[in-house]
C-alpha atoms as a PDB file:
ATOM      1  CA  UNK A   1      -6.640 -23.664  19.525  1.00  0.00           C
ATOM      2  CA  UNK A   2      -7.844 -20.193  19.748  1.00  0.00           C
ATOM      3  CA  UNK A   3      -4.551 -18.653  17.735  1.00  0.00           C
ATOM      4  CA  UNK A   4      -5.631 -21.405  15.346  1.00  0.00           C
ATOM      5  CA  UNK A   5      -9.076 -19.947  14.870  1.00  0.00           C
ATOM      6  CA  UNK A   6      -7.646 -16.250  15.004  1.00  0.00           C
ATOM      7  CA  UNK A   7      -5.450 -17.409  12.313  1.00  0.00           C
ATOM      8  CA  UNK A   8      -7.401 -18.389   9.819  1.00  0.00           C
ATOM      9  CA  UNK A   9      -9.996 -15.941  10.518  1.00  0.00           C
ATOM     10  CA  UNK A  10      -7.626 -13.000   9.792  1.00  0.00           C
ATOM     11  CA  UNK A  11      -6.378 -14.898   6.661  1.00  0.00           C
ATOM     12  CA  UNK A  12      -9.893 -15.176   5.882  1.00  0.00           C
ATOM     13  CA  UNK A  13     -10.198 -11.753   6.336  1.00  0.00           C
ATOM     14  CA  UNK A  14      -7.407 -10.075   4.826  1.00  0.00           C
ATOM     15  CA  UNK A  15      -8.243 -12.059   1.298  1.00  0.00           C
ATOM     16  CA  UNK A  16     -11.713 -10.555   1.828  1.00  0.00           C
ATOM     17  CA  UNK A  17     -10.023  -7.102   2.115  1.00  0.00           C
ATOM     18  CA  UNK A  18      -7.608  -8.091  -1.160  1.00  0.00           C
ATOM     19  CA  UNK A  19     -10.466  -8.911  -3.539  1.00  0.00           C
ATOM     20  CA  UNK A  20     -12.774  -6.062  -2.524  1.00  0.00           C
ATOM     21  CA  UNK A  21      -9.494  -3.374  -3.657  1.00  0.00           C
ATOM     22  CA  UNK A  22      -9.574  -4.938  -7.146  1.00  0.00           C
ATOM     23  CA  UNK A  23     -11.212  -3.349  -9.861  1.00  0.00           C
ATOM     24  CA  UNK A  24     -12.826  -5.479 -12.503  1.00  0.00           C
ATOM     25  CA  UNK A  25     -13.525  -3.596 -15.602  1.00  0.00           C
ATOM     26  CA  UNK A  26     -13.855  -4.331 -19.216  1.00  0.00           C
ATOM     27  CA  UNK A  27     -11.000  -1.784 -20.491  1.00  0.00           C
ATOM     28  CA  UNK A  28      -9.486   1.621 -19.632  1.00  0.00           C
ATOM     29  CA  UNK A  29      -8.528   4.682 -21.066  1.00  0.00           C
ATOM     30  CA  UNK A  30      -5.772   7.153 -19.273  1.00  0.00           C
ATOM     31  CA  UNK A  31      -5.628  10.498 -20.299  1.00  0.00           C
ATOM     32  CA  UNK A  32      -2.433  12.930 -19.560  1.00  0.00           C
ATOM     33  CA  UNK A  33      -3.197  16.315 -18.127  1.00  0.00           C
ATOM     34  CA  UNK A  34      -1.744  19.269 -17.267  1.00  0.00           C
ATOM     35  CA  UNK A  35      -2.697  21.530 -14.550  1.00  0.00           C
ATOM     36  CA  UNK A  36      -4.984  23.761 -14.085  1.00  0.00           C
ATOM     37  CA  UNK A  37      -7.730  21.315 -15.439  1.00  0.00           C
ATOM     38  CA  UNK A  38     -11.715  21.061 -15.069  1.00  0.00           C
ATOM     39  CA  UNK A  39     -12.929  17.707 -15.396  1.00  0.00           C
ATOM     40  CA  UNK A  40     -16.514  16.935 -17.212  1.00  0.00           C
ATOM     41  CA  UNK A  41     -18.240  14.035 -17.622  1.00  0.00           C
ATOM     42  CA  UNK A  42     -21.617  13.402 -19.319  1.00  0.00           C
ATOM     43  CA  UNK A  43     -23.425   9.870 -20.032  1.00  0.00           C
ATOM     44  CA  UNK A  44     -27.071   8.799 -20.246  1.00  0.00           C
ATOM     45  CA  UNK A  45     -26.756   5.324 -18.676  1.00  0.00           C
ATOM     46  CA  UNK A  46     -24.079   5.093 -15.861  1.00  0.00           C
ATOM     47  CA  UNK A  47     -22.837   4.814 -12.582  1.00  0.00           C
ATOM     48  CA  UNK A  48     -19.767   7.182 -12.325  1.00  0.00           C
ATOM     49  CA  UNK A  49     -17.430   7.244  -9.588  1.00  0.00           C
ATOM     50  CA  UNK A  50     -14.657  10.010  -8.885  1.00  0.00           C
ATOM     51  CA  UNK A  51     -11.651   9.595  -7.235  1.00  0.00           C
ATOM     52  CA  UNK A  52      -9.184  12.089  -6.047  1.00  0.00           C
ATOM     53  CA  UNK A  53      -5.022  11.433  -6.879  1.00  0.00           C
ATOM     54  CA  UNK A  54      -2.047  13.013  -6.873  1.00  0.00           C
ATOM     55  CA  UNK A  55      -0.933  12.982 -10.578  1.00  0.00           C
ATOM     56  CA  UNK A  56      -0.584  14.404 -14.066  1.00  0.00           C
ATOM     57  CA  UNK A  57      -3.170  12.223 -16.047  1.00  0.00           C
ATOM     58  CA  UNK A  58      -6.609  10.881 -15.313  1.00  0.00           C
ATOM     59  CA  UNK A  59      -7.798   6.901 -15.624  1.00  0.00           C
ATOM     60  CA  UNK A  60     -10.982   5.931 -16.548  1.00  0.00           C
ATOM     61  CA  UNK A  61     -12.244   1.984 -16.287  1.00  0.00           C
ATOM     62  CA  UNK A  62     -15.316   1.474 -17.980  1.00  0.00           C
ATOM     63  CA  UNK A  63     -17.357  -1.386 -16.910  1.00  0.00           C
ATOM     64  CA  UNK A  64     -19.415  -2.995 -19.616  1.00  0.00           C
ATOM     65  CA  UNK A  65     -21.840  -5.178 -18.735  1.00  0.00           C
ATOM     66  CA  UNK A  66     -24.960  -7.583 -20.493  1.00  0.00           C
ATOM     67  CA  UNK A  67     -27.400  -9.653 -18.072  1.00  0.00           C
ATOM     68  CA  UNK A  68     -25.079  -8.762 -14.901  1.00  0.00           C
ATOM     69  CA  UNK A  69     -22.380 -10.160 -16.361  1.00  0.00           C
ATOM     70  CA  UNK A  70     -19.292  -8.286 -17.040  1.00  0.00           C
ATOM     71  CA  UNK A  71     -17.719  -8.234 -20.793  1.00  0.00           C
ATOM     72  CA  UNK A  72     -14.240  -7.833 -21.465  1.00  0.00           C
ATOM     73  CA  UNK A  73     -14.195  -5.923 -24.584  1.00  0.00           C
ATOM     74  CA  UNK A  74     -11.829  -3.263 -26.017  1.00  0.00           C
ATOM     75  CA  UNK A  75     -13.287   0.009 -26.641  1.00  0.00           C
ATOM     76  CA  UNK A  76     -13.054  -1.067 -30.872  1.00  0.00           C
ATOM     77  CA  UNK A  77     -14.878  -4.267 -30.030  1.00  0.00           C
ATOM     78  CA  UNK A  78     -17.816  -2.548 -28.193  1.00  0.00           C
ATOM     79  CA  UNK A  79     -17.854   0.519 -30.984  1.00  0.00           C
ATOM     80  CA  UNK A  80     -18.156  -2.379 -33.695  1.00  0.00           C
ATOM     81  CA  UNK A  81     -20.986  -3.816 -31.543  1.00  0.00           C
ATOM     82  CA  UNK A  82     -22.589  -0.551 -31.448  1.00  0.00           C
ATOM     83  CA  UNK A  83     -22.348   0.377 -34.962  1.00  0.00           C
ATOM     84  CA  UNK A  84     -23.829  -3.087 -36.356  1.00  0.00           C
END
């Protein structure tokens, strides 16, 4: 009984641990670099998050969102939007 329980709590667990790694987003952009390179980044209404790779090009998920809700959009969808 109590590998049953241990069981099902790891599976529990470990699906848990699977869906917190996966990044929801509405689209991305990657850009190739080449080294030495300074990164910048400017915006007026955002919560920006950095993370360090190994690599030659940079990836950025942007998260659009209206009423909590997330919006899959392309980047011409939301600039259409935008420009209305």
């Amino acid at each position: 009984m109590k590998k049953t329980v241990l069981l099902v709590v790891t599976v529990i667990l470990a699906t848990l641990s699977v869906k917190s790694q996966q990044l929801d987003y509405s689209f991305k952009e990657v850009y190739e670099i080449t080294e030495p390179t300074s990164l910048v980044i400017e915006s007026d209404n955002s919560n920006i998050e950095v993370i360090a790779h190994d690599g030659n090009n940079i990836e950025v998920f942007y998260t659009v969102q209206k009423g909590n809700n997330l919006l899959k959009m392309t980047k011409d969808e939301i600039e259409d939007k935008v420009s209305n």
